[in-house]
PDB file of N, CA and C in Angstrom:
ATOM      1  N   UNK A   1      -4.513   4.316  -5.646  1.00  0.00           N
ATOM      2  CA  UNK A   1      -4.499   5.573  -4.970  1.00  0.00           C
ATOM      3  C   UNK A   1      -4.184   6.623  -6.021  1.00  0.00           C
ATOM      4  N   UNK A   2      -5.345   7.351  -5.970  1.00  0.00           N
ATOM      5  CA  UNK A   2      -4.831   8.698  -7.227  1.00  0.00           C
ATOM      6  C   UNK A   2      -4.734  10.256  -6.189  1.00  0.00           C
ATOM      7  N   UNK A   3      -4.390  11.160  -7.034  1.00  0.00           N
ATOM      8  CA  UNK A   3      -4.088  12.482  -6.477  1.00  0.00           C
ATOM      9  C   UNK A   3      -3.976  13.553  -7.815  1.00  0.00           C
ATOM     10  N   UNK A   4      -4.890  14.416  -7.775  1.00  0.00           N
ATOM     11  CA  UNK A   4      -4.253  15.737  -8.685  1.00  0.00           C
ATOM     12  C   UNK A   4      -3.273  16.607  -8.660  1.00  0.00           C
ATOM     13  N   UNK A   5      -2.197  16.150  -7.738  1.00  0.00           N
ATOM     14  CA  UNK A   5      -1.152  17.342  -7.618  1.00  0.00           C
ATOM     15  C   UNK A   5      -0.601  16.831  -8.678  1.00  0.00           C
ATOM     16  N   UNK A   6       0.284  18.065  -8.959  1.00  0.00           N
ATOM     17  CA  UNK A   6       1.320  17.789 -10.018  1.00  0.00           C
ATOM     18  C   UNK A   6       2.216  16.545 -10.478  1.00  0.00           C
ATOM     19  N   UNK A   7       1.503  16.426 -11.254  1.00  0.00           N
ATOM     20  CA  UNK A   7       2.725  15.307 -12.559  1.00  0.00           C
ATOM     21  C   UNK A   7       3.878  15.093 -12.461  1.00  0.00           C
ATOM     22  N   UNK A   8       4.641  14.105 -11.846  1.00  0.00           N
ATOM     23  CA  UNK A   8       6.509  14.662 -11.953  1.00  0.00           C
ATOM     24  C   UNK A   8       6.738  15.348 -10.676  1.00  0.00           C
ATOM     25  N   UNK A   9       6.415  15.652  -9.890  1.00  0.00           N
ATOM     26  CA  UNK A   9       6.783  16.169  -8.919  1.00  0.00           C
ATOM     27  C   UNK A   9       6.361  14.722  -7.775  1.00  0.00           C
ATOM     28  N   UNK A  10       7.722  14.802  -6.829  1.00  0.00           N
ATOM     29  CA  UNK A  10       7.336  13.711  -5.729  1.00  0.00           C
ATOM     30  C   UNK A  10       6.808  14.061  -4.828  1.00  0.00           C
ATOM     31  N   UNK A  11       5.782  13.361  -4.164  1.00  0.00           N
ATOM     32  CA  UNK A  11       4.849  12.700  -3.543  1.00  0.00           C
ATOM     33  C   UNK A  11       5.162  11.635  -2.846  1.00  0.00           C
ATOM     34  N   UNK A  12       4.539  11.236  -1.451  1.00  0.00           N
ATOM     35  CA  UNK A  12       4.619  10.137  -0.697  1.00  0.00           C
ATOM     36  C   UNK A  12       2.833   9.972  -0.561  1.00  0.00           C
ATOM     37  N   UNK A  13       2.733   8.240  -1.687  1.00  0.00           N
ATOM     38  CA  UNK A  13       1.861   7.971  -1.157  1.00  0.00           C
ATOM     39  C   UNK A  13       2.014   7.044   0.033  1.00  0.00           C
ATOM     40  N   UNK A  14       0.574   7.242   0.928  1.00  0.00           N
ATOM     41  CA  UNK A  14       0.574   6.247   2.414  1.00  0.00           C
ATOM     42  C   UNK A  14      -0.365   5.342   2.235  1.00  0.00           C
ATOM     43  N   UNK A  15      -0.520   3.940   2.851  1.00  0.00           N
ATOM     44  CA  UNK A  15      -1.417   3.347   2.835  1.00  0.00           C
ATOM     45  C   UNK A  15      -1.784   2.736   4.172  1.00  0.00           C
ATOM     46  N   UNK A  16      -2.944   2.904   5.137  1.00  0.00           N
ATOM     47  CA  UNK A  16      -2.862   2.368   5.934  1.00  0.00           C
ATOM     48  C   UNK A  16      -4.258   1.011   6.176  1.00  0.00           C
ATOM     49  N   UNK A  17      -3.901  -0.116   6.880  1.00  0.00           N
ATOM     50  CA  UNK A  17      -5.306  -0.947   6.693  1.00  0.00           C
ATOM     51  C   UNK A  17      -5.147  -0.674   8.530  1.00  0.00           C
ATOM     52  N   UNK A  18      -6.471  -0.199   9.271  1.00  0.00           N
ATOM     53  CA  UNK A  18      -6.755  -0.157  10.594  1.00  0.00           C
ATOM     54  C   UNK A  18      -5.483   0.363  11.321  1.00  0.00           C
ATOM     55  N   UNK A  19      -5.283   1.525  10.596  1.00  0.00           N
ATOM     56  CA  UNK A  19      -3.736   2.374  11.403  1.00  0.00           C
ATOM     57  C   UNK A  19      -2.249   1.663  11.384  1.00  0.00           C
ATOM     58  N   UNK A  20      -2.401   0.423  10.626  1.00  0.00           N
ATOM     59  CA  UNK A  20      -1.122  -0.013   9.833  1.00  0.00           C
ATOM     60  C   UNK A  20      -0.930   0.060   8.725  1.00  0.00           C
ATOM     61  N   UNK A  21       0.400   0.927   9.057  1.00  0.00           N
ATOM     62  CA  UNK A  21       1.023   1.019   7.457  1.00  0.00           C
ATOM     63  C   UNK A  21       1.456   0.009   6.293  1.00  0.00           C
ATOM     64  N   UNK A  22       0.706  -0.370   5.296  1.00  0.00           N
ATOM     65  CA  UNK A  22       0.981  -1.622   4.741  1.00  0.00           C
ATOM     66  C   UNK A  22       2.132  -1.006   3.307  1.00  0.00           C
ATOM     67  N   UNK A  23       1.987   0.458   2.976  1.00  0.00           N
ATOM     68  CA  UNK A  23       2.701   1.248   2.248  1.00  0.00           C
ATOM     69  C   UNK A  23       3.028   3.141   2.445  1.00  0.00           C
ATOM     70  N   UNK A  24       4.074   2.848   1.902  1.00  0.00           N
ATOM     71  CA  UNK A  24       4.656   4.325   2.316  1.00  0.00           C
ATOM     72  C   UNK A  24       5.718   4.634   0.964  1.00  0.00           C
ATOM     73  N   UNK A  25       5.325   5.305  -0.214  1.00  0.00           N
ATOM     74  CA  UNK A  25       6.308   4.896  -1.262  1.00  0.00           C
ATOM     75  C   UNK A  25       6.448   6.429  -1.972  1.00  0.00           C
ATOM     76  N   UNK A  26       7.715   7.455  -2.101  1.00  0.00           N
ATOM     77  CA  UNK A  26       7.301   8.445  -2.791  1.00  0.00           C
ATOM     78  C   UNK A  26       7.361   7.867  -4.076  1.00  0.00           C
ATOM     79  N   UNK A  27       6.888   8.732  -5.025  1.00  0.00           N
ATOM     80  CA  UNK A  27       6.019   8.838  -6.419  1.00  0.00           C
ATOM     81  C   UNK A  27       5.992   9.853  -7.000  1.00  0.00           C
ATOM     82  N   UNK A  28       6.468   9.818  -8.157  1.00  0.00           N
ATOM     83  CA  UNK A  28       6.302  11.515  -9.011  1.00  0.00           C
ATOM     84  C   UNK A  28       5.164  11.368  -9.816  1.00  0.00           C
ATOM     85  N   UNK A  29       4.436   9.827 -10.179  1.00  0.00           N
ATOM     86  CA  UNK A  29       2.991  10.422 -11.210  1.00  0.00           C
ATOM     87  C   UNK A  29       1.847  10.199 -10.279  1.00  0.00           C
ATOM     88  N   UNK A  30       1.082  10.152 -10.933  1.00  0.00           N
ATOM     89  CA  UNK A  30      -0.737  10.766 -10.160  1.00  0.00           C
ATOM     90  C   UNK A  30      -1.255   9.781  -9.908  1.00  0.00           C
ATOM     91  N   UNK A  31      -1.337   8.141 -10.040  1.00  0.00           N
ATOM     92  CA  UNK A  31      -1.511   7.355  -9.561  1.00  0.00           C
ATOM     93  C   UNK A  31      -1.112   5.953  -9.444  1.00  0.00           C
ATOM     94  N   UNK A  32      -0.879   5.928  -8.160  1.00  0.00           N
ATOM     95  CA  UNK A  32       0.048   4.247  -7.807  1.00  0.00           C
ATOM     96  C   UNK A  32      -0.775   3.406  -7.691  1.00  0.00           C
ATOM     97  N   UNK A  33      -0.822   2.093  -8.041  1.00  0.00           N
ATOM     98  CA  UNK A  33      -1.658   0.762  -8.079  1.00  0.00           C
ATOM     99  C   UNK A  33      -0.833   0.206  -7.292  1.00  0.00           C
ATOM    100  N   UNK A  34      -1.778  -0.482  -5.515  1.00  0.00           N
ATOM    101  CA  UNK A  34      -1.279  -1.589  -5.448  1.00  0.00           C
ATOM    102  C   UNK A  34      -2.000  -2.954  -5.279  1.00  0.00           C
ATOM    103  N   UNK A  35      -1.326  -4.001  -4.706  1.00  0.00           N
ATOM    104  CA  UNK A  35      -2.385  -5.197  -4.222  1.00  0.00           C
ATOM    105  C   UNK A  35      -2.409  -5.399  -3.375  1.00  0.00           C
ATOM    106  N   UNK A  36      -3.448  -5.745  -2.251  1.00  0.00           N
ATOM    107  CA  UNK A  36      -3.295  -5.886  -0.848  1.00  0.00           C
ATOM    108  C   UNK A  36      -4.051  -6.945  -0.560  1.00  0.00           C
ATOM    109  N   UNK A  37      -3.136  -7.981  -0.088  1.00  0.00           N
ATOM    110  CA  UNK A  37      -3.170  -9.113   0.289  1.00  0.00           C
ATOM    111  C   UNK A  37      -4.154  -9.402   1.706  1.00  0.00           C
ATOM    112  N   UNK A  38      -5.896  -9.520   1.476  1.00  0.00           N
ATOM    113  CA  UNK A  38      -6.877  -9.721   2.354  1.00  0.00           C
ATOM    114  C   UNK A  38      -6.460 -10.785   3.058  1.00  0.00           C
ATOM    115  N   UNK A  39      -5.568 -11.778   2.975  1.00  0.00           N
ATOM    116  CA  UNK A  39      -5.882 -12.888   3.750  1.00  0.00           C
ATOM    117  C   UNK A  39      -4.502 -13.264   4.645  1.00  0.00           C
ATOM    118  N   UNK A  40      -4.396 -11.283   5.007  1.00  0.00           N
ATOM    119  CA  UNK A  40      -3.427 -10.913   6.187  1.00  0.00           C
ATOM    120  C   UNK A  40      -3.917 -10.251   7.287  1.00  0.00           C
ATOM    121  N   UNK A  41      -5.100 -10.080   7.208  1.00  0.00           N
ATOM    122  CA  UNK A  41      -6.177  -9.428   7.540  1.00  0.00           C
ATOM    123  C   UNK A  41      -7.401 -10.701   8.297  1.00  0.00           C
ATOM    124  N   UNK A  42      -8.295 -10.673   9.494  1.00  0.00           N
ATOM    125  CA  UNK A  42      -9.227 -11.405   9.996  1.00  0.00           C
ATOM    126  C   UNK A  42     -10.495 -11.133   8.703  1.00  0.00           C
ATOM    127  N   UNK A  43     -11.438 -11.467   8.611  1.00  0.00           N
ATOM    128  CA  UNK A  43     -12.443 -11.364   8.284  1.00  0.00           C
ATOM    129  C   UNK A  43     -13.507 -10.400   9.129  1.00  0.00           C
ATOM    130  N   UNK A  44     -14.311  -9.428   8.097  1.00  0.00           N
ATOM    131  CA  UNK A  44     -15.074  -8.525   9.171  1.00  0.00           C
ATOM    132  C   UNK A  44     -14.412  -6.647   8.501  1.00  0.00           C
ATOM    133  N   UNK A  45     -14.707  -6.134   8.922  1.00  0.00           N
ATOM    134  CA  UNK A  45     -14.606  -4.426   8.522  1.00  0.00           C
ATOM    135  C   UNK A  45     -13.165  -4.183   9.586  1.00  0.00           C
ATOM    136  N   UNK A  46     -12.314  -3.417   7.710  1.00  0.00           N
ATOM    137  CA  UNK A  46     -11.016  -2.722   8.124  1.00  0.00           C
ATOM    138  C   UNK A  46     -11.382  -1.401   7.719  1.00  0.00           C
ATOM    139  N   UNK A  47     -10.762  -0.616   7.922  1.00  0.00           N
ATOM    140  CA  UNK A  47     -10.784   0.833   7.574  1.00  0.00           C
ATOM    141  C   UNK A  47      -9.260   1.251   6.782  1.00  0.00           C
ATOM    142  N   UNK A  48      -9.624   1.542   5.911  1.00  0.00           N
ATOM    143  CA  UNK A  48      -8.075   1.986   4.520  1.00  0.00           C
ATOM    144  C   UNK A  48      -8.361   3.196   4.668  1.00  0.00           C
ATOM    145  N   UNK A  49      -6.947   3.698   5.059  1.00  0.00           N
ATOM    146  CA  UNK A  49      -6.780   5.198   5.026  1.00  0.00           C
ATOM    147  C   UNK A  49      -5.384   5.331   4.133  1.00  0.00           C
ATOM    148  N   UNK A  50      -6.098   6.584   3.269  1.00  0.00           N
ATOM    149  CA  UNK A  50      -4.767   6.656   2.273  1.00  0.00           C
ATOM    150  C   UNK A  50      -4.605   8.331   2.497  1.00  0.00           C
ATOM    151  N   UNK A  51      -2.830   8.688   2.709  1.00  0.00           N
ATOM    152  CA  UNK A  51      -2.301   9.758   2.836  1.00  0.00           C
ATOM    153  C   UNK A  51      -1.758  10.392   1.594  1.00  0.00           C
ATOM    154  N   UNK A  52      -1.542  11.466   1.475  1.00  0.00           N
ATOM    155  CA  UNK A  52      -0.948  11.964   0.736  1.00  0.00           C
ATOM    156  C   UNK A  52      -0.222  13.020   0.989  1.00  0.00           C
ATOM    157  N   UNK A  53       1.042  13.171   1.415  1.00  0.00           N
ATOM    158  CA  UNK A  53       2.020  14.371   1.572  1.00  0.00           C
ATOM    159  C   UNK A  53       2.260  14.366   0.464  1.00  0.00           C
ATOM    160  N   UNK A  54       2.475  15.942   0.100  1.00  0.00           N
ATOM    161  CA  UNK A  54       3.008  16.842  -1.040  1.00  0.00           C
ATOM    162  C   UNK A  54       2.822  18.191  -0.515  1.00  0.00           C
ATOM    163  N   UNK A  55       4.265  18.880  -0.781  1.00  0.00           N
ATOM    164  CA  UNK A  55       4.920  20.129  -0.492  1.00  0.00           C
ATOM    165  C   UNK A  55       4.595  20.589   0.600  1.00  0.00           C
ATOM    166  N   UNK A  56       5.083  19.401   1.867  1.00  0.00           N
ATOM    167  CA  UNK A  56       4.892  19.639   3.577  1.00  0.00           C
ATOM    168  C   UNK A  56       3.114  19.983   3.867  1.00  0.00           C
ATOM    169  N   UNK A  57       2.465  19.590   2.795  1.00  0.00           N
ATOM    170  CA  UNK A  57       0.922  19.236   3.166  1.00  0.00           C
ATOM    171  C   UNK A  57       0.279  17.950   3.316  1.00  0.00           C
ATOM    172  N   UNK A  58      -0.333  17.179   4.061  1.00  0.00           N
ATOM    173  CA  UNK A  58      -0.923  15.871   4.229  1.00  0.00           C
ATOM    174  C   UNK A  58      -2.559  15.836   3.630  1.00  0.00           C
ATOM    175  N   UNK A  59      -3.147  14.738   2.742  1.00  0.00           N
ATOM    176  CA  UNK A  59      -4.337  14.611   2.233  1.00  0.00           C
ATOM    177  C   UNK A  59      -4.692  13.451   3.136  1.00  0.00           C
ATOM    178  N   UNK A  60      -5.938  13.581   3.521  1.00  0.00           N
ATOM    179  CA  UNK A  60      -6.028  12.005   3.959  1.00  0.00           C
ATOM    180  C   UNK A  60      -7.478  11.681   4.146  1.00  0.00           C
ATOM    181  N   UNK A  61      -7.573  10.785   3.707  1.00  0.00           N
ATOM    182  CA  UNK A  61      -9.158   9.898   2.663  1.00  0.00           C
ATOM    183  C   UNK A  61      -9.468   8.705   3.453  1.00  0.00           C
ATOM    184  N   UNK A  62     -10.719   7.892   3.781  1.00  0.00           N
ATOM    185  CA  UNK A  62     -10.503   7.005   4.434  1.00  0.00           C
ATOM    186  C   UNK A  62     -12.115   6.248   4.084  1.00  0.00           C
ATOM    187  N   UNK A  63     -11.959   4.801   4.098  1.00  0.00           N
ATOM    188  CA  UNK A  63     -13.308   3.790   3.430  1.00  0.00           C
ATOM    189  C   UNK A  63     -13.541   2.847   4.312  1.00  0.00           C
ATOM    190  N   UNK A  64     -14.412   1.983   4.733  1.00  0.00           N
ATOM    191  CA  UNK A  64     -14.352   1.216   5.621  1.00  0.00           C
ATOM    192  C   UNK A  64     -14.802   0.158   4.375  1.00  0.00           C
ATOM    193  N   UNK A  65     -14.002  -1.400   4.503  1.00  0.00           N
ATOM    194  CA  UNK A  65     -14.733  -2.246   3.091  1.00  0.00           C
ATOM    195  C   UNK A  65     -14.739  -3.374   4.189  1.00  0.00           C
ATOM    196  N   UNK A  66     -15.264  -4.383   3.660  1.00  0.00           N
ATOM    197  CA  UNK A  66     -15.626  -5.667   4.703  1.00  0.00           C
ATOM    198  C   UNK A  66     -14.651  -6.696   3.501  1.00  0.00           C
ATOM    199  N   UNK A  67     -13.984  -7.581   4.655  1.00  0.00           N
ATOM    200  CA  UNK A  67     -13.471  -8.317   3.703  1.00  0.00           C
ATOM    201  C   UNK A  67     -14.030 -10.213   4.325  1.00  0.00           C
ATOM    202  N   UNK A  68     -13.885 -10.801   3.113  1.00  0.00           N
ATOM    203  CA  UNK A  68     -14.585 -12.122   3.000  1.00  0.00           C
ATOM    204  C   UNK A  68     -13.470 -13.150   2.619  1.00  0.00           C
ATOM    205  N   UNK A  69     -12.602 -13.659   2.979  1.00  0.00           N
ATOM    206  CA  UNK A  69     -11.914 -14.572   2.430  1.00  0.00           C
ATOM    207  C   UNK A  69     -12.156 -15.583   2.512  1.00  0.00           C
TER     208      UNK A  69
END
């Protein structure tokens, strides 16, 4: 999950798979790596929505990926 707001300044990134939150972590640099464990998940299309609050504003991005385990 990346973001261009400011460097050093905190941030809450969100992560959601099908409107569950699998992360919620503030962050002061521009992009957090995580791993997300598919085979917590059925097989078939989830939808990842990733948030981004910074300075009482919300970003929010969203992919639909098919997963195969």
């Amino acid at each position: 999950m990346a973001t261009t707001a400011t460097w050093g300044q905190t941030k809450t990134f969100t992560l959601l798979v099908d409107r569950t939150t699998i992360l919620s972590q503030p962050y002061t640099g521009s992009t957090l790596w995580i791993t997300w464990d598919t085979a917590k998940v059925s097989n078939g299309t989830h939808t990842l929505t990733f948030r981004l609050t910074y300075n009482g504003q919300t970003a929010t991005t969203s992919e639909s990926v098919v997963v195969s385990n």
